[in-house]
N, C-alpha and C. Protein backbone atom coordinates (compact mmCIF):
# COMPACT_ATOMS: atom_id res chain seq x y z
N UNK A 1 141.21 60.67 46.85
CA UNK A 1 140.12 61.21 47.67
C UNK A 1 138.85 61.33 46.84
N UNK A 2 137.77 61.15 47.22
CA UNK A 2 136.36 61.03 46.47
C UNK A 2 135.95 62.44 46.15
N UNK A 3 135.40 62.76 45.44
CA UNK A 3 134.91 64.03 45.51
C UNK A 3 133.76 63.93 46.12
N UNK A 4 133.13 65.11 46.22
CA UNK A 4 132.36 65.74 47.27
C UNK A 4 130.83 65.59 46.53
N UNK A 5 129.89 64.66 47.25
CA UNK A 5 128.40 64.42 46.45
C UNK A 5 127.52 65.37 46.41
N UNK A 6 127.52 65.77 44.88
CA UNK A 6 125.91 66.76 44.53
C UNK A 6 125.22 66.44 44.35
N UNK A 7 124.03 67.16 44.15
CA UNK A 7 123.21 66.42 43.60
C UNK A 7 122.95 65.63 41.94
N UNK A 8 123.49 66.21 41.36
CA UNK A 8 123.86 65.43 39.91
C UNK A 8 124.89 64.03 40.43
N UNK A 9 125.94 63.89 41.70
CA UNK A 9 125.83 62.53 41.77
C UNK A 9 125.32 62.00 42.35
N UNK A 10 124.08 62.33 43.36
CA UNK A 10 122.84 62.07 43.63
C UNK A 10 122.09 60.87 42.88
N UNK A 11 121.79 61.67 41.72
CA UNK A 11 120.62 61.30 40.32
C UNK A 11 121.24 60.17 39.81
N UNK A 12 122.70 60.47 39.60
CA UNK A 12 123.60 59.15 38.42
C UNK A 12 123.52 58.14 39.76
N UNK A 13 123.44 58.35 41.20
CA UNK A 13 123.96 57.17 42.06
C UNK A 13 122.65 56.27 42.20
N UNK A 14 121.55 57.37 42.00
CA UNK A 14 120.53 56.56 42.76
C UNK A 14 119.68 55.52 41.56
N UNK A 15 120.24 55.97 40.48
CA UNK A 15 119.88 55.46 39.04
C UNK A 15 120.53 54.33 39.33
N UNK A 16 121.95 53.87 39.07
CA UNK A 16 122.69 53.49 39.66
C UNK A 16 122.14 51.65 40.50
N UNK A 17 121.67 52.49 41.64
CA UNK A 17 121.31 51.88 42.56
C UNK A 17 120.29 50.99 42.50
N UNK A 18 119.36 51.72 41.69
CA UNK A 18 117.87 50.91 41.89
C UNK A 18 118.25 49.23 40.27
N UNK A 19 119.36 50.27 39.33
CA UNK A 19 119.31 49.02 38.66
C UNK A 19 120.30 48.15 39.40
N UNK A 20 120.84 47.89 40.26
CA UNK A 20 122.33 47.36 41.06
C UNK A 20 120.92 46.44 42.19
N UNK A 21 120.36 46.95 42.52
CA UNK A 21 119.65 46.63 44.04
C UNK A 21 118.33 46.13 43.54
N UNK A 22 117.97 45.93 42.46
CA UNK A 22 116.50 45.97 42.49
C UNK A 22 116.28 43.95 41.63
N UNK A 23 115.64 43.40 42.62
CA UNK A 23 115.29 42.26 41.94
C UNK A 23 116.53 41.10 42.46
N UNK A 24 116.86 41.52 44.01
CA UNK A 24 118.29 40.70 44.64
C UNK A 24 117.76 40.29 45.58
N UNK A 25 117.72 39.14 45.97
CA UNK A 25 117.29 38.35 46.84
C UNK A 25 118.22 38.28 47.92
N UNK A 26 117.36 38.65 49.58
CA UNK A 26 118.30 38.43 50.80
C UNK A 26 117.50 38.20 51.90
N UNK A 27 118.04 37.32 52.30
CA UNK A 27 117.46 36.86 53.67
C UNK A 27 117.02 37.47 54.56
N UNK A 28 117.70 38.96 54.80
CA UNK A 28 117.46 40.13 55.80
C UNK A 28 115.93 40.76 55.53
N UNK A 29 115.53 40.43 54.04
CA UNK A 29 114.05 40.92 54.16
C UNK A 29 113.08 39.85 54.32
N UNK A 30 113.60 38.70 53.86
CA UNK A 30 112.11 37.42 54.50
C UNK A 30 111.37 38.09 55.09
N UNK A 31 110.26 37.90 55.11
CA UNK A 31 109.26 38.33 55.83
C UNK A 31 108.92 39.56 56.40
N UNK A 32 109.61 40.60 55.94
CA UNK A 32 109.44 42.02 56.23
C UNK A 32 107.96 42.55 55.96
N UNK A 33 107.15 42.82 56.71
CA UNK A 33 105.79 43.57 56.29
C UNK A 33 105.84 44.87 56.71
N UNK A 34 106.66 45.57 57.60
CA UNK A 34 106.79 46.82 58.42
C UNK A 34 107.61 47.33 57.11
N UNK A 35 106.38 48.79 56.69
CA UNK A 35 107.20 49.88 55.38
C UNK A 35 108.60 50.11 56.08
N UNK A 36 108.18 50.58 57.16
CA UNK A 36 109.75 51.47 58.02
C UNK A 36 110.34 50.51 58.53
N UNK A 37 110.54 49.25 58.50
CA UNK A 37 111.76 48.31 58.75
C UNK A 37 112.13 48.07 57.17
N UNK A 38 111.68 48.38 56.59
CA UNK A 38 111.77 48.21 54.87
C UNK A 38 112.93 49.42 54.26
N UNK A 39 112.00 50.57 54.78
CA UNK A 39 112.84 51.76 54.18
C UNK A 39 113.96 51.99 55.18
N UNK A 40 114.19 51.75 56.43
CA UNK A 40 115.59 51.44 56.90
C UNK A 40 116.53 51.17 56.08
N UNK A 41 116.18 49.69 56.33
CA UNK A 41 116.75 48.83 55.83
C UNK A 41 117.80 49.67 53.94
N UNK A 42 117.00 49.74 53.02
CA UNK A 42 117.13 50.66 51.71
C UNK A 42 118.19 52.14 52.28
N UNK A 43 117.28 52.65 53.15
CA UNK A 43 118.05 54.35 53.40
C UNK A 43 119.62 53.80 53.59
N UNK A 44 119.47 52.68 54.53
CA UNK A 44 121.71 52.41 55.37
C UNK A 44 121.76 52.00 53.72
N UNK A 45 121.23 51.10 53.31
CA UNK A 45 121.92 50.57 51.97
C UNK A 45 122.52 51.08 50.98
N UNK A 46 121.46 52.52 50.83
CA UNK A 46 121.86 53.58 49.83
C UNK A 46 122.78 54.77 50.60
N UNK A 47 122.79 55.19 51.90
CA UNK A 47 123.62 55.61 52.48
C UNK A 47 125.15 55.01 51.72
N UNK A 48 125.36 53.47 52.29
CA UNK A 48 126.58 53.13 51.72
C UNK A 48 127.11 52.85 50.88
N UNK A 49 126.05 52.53 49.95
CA UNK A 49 126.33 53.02 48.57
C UNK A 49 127.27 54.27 47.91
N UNK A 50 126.28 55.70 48.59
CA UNK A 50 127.04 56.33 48.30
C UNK A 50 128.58 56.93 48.75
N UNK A 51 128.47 56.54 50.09
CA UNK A 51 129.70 56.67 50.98
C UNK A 51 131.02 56.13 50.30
N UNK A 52 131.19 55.02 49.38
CA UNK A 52 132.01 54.04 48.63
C UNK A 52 132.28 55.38 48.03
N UNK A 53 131.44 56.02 47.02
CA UNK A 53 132.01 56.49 46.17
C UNK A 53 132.26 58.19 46.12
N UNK A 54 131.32 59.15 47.25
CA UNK A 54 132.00 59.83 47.23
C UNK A 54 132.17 60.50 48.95
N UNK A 55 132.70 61.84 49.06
CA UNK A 55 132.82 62.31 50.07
C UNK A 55 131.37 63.10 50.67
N UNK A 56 131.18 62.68 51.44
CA UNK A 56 129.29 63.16 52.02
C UNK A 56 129.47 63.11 53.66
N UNK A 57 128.31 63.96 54.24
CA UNK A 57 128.16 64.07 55.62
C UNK A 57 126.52 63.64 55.42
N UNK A 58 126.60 62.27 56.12
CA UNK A 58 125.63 61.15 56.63
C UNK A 58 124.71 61.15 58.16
N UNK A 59 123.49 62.00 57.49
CA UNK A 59 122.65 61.94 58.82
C UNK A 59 121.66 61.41 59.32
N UNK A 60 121.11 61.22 60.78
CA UNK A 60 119.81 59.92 61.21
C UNK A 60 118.73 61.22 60.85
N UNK A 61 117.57 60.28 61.21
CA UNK A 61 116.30 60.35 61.63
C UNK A 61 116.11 61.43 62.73
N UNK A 62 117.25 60.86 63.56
CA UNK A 62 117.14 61.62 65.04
C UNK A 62 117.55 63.07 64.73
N UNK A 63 118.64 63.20 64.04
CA UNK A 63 119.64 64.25 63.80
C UNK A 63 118.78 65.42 62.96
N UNK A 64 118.00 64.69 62.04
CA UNK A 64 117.67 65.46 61.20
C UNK A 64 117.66 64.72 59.21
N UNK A 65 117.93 65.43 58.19
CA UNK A 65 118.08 64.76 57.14
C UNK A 65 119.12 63.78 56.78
N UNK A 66 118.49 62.79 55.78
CA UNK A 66 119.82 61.88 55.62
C UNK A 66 120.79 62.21 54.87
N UNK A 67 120.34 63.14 54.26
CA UNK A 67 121.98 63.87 53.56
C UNK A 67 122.36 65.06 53.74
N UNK A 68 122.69 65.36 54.95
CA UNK A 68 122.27 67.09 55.36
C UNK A 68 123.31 68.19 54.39
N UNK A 69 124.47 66.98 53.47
CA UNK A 69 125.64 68.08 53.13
C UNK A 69 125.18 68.74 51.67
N UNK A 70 123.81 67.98 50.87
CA UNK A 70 123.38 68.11 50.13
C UNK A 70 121.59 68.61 49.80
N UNK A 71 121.32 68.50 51.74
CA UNK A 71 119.62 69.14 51.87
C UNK A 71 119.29 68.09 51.12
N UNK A 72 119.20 67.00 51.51
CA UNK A 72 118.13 66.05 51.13
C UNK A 72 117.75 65.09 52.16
N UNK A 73 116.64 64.58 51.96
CA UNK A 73 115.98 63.48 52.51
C UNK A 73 116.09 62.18 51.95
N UNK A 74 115.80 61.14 52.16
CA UNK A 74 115.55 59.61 51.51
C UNK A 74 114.37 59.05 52.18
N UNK A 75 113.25 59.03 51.27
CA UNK A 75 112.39 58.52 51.28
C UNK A 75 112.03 57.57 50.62
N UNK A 76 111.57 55.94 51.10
CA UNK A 76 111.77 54.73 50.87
C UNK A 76 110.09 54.17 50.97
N UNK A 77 108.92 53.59 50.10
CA UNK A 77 108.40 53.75 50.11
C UNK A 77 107.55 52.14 49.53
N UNK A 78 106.26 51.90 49.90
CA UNK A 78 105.87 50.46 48.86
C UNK A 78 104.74 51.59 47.93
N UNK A 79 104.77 50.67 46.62
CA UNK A 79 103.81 51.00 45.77
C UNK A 79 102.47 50.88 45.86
N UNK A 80 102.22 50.10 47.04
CA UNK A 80 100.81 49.65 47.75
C UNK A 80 100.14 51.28 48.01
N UNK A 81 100.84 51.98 48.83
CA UNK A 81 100.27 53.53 49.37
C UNK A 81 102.15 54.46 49.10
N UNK A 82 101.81 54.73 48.16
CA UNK A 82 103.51 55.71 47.99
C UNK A 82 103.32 57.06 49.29
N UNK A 83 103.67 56.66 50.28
CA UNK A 83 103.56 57.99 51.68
C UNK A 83 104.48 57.54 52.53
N UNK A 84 104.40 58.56 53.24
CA UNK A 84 105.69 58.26 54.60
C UNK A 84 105.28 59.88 54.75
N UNK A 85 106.13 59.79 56.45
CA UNK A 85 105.89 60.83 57.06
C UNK A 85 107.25 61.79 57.29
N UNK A 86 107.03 63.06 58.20
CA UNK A 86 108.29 63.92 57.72
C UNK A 86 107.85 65.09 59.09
N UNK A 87 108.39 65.20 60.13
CA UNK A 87 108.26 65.79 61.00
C UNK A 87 107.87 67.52 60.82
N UNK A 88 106.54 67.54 61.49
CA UNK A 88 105.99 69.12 61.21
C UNK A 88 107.33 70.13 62.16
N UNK A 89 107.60 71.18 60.85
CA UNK A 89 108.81 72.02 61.24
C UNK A 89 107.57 73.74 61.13
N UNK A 90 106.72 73.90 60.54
CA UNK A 90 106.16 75.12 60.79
C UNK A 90 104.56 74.99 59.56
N UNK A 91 103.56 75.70 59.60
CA UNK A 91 102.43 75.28 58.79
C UNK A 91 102.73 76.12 57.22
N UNK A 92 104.16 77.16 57.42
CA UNK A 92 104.02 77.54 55.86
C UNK A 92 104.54 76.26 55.13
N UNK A 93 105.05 75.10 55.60
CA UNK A 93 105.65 73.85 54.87
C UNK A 93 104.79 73.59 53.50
N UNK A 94 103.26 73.64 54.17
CA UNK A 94 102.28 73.33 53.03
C UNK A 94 102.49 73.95 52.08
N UNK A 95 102.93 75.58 52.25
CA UNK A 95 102.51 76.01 51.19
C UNK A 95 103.67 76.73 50.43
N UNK A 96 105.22 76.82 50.89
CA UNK A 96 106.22 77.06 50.69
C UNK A 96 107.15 75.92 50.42
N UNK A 97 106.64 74.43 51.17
CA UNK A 97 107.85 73.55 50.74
C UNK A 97 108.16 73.22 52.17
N UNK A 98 108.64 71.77 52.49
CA UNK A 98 109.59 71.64 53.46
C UNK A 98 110.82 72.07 53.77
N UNK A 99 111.22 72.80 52.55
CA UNK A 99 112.60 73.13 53.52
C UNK A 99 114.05 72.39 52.97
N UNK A 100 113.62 71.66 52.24
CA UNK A 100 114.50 70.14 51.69
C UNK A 100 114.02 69.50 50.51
N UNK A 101 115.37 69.38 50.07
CA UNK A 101 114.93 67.95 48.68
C UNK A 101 114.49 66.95 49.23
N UNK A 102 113.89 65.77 48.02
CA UNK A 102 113.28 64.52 48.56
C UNK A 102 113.74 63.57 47.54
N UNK A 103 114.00 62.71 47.66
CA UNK A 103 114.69 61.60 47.01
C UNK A 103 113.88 60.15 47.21
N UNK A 104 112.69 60.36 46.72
CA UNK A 104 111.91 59.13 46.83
C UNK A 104 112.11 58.10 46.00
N UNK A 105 112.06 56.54 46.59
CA UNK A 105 111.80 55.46 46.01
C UNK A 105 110.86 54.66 46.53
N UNK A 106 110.39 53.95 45.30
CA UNK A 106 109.28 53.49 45.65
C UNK A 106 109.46 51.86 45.03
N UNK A 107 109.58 51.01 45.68
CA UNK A 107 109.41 49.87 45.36
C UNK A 107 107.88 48.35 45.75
N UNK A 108 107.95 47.29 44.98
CA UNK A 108 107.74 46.33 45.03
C UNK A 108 108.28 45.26 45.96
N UNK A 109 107.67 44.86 47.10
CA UNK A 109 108.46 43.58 47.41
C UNK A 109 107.88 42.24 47.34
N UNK A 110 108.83 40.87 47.21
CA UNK A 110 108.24 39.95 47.20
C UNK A 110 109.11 38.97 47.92
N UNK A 111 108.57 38.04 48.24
CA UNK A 111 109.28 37.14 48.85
C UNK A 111 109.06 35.42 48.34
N UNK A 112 109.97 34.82 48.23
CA UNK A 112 110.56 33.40 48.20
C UNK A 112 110.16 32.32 49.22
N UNK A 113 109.19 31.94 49.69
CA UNK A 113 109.12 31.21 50.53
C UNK A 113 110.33 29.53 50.35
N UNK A 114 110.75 29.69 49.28
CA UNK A 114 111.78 28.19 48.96
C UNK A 114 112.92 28.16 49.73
N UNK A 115 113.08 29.70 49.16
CA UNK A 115 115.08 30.40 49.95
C UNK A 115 114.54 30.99 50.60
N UNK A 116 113.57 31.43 50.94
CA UNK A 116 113.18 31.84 52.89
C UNK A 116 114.57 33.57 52.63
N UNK A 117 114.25 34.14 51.62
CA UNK A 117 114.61 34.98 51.11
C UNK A 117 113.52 36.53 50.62
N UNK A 118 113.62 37.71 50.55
CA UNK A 118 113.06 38.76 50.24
C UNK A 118 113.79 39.16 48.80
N UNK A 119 112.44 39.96 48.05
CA UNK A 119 113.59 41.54 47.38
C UNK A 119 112.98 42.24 46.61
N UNK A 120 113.44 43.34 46.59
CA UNK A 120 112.72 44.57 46.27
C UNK A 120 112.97 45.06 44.95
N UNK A 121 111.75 45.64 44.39
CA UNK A 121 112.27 46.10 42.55
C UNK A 121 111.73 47.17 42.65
N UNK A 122 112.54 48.02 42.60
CA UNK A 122 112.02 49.76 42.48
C UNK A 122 111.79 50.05 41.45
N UNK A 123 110.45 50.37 41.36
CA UNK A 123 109.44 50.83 39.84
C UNK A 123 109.74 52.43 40.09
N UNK A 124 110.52 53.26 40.72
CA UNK A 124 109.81 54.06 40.39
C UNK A 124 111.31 54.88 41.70
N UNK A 125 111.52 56.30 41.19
CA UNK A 125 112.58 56.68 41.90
C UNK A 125 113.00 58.58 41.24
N UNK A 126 112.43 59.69 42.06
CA UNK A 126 112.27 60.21 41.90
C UNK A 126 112.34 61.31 42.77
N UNK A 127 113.70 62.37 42.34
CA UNK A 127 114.78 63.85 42.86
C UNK A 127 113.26 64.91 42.95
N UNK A 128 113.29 65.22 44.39
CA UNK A 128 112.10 66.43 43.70
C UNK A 128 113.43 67.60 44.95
N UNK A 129 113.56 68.75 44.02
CA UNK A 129 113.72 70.03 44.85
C UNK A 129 113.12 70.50 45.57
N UNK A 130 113.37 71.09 46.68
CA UNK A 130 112.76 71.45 47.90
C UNK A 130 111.47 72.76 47.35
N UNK A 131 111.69 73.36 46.36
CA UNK A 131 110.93 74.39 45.50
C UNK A 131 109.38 73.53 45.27
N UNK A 132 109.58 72.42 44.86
CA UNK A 132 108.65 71.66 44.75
C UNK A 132 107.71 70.81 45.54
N UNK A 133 108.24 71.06 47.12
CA UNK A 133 107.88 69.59 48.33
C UNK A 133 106.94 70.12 49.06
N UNK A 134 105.89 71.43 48.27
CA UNK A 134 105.09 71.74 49.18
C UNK A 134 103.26 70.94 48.88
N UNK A 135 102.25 71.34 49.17
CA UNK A 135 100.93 70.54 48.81
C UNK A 135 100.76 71.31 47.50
N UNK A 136 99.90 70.16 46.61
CA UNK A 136 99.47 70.46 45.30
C UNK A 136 98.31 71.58 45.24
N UNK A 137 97.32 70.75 46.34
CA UNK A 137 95.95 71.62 46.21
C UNK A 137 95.97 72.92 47.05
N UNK A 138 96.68 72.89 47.50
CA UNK A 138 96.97 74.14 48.97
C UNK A 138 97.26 75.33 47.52
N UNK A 139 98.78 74.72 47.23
CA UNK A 139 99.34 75.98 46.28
C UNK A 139 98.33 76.10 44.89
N UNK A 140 97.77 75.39 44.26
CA UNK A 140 97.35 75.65 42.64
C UNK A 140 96.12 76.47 43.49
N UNK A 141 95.39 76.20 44.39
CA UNK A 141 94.54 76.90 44.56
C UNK A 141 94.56 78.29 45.10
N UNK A 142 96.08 78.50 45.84
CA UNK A 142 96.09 79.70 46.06
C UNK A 142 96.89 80.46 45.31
N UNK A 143 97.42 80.28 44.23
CA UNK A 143 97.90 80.29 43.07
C UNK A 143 96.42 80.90 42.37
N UNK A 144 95.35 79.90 41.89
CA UNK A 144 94.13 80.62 41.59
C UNK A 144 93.55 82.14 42.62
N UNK A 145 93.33 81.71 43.39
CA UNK A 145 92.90 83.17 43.74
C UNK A 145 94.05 84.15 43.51
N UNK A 146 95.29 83.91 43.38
CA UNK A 146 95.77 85.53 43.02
C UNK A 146 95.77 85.72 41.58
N UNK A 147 95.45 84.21 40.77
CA UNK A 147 95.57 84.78 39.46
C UNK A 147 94.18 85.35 39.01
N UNK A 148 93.11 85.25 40.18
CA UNK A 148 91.78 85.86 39.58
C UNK A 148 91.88 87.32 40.53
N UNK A 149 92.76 88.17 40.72
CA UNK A 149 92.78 89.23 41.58
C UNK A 149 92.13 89.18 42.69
N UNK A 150 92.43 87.96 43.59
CA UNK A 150 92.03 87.67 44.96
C UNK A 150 93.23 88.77 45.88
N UNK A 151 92.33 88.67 46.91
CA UNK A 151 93.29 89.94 48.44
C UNK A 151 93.34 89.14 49.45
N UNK A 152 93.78 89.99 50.02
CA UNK A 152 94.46 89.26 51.39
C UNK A 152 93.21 88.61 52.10
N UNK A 153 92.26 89.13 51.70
CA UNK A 153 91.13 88.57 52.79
C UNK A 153 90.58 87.00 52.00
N UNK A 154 90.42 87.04 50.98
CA UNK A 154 90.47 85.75 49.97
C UNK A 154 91.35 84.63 50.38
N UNK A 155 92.53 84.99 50.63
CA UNK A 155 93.50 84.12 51.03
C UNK A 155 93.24 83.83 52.30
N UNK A 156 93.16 84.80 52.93
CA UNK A 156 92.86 84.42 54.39
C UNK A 156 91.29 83.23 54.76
N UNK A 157 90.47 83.17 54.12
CA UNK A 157 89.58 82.71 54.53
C UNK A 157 89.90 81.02 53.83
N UNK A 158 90.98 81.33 52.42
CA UNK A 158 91.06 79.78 52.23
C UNK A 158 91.89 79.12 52.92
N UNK A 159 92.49 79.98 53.40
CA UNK A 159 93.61 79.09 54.83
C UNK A 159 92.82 78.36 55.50
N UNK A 160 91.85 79.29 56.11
CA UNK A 160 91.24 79.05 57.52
C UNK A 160 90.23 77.70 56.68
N UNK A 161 89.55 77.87 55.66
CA UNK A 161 88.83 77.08 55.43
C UNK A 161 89.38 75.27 54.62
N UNK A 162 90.98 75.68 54.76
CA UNK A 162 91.55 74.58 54.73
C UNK A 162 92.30 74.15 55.56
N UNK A 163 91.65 74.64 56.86
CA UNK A 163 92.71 74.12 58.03
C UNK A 163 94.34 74.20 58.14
N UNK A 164 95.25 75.45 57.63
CA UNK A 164 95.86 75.18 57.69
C UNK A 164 96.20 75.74 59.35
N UNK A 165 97.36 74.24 60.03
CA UNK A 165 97.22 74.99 61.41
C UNK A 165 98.24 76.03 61.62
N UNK A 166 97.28 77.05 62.37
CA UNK A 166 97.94 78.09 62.37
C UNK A 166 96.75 79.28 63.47
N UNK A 167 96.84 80.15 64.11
CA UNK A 167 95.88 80.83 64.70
C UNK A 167 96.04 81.76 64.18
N UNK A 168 94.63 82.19 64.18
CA UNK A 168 94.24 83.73 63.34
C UNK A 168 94.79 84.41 63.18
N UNK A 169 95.81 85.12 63.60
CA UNK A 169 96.50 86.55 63.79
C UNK A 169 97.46 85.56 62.40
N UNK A 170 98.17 84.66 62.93
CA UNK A 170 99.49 84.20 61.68
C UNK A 170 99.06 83.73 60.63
N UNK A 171 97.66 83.83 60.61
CA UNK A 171 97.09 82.72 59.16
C UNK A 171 96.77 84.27 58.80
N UNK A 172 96.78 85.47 59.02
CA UNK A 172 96.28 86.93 58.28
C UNK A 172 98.19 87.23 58.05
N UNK A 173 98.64 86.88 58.49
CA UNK A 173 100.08 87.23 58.11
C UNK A 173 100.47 86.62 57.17
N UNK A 174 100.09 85.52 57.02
CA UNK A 174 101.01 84.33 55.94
C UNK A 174 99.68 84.95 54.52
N UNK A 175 98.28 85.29 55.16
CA UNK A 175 97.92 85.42 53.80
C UNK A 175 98.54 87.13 52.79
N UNK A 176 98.77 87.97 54.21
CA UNK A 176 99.64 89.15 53.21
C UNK A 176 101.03 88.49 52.77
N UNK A 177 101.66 87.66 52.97
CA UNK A 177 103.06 87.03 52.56
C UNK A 177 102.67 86.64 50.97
N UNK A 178 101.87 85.78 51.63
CA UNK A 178 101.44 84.99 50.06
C UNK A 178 100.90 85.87 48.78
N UNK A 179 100.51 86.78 49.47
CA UNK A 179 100.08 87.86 48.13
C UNK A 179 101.52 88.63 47.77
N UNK A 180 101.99 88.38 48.59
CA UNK A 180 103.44 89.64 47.89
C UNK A 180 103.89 88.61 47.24
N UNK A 181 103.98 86.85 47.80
CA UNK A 181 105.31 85.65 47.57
C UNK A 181 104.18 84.75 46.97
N UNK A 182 103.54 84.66 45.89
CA UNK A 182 102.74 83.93 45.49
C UNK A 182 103.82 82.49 45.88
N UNK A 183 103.32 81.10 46.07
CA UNK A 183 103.98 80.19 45.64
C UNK A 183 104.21 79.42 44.69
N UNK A 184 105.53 78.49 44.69
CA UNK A 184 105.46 77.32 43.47
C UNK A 184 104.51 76.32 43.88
N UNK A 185 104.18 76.20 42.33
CA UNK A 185 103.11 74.42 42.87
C UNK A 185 103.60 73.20 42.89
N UNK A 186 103.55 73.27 44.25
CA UNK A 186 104.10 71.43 45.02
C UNK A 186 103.48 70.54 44.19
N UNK A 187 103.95 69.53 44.47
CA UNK A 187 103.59 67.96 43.79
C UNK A 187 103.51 66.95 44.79
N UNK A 188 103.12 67.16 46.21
CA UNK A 188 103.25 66.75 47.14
C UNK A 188 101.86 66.81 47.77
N UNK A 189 100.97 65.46 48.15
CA UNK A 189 100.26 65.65 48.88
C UNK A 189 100.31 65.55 50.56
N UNK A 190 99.94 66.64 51.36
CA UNK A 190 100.53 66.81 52.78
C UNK A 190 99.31 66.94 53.38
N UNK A 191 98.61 66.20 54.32
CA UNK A 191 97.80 65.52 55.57
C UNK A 191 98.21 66.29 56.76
N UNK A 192 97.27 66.92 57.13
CA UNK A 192 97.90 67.74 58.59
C UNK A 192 97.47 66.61 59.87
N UNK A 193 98.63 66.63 60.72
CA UNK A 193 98.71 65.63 61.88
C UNK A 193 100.00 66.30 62.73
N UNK A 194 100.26 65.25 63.74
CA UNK A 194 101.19 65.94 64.67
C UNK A 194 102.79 65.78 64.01
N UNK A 195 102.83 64.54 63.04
CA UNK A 195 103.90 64.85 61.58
C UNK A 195 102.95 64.97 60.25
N UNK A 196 103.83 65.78 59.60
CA UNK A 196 103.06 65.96 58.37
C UNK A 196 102.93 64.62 57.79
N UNK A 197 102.35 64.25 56.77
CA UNK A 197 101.86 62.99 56.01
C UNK A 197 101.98 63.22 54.73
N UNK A 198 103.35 62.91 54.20
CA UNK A 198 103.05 63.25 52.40
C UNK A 198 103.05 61.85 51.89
N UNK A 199 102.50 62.09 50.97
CA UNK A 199 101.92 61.19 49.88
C UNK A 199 102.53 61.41 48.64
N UNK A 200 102.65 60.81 47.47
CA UNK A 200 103.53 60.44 46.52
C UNK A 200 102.68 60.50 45.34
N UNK A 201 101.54 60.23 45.52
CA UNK A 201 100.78 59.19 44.46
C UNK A 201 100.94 60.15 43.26
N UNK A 202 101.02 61.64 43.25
CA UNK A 202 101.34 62.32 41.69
C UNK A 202 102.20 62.15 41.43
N UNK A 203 103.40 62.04 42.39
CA UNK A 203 104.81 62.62 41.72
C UNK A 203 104.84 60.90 40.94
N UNK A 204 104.70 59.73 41.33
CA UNK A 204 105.18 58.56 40.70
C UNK A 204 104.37 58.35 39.62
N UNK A 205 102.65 59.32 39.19
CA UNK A 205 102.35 58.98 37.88
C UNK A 205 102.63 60.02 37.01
N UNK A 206 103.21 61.40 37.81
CA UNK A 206 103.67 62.06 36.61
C UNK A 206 104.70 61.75 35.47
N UNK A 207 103.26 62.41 34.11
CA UNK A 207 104.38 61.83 32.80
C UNK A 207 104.79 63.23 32.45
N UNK A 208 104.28 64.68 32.81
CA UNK A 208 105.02 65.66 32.29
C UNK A 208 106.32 66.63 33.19
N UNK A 209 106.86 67.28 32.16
CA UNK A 209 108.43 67.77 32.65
C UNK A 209 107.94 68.56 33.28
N UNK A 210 108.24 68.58 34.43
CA UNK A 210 108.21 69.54 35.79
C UNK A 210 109.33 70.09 36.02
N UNK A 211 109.86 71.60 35.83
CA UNK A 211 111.15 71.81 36.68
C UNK A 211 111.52 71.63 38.10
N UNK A 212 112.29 71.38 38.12
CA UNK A 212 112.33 71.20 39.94
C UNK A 212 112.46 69.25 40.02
N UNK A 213 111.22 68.62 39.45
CA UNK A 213 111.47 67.22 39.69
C UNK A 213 112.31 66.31 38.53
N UNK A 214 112.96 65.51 38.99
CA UNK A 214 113.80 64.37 38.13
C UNK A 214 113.72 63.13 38.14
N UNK A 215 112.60 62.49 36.91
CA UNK A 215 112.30 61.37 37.43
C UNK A 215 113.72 60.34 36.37
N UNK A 216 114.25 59.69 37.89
CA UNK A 216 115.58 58.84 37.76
C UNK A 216 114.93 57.43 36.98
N UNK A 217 113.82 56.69 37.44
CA UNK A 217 113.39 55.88 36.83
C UNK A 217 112.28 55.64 37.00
């Protein structure tokens, strides 16, 4: 019987993976230009990947996360714009975190016009803890005002003046929260829309040790 997947066999699988998968030529991507027929395609792949080797509960899009037994996501990504989107669950996301790990990869694709063939080389593949999946500039900045003895009303006006959505009465609530619950600083840039919009572009050039993130390769 397999044992049961953590996240440490997470990290070794997805390491794993990108050197196993990366630079293999297949017909199924010819001509792929759609990111999200791309990162499909990668998420089932690495899904069954890990399924071979250990015991896991495997979830959709529809359902919710793709690894719900371990709170993670799989996010599949081109190096052209490192982003993808992630369904708005409440506006403290920005500034507390989604809620979930993220398991981003980010690859290269190219294609063969000879063998009428695709394939992908992942530069880049990287565990962030859910502690970490909130916005960069949201938190360091409200992080600054409490480290300069900012109040609730400080906070409150940088909400409002950064749109986070939310109506008045709950954006004066979240700013007394935040003064009792200062937050961690995300590494995540997040775009407010009717799904949130994160972006990647720090976490794949960060060169220093961050707790919380694990860069696999």
């Amino acid at each position: 019987m397999n044992q049961k997947l953590n996240t440490k066999h997470l990290i070794k699988s997805a390491k794993e993976f990108c050197a196993t998968q990366s630079k293999v030529y297949r017909t199924e991507l010819y001509g792929i230009t759609d990111g999200k027929a791309v990162g499909t395609f990668v998420e089932h792949l690495f899904k069954d990947f890990l399924a071979q080797r250990y015991d896991l509960t495997i979830g959709n899009s529809a359902s919710g996360l793709d690894l719900p037994s371990i709170n993670t996501d799989i996010k599949v990504t081109s190096i052209k714009q490192p982003q993808s989107s992630c369904p708005y669950k409440d506006s403290k996301q920005k500034i507390y975190g989604l809620g979930y790990n993220l398991i981003i990869f980010v690859y290269r694709k190219e294609d063969d016009d000879i063998q009428r063939k695709g394939m992908l080389d992942f530069l880049s593949c990287t565990f962030v803890d859910s502690k970490r999946t909130a916005d960069y500039q949201t938190t360091t900045g409200l992080r600054n005002i409490i480290n300069n003895k900012g109040n609730v009303d400080d906070i409150y006006a940088f909400l409002s003046d950064h749109k986070i959505p939310a109506d008045d009465v709950t954006l004066y609530n979240m700013a007394e929260d935040i003064l009792k619950r200062p937050p961690e600083i995300g590494y995540l840039t997040i775009s407010n829309a009717l799904q949130w919009r994160l972006q990647y572009g720090r976490i794949v050039s960060l060169n220093e040790n961050i707790p919380g993130i694990t860069r696999i390769i």
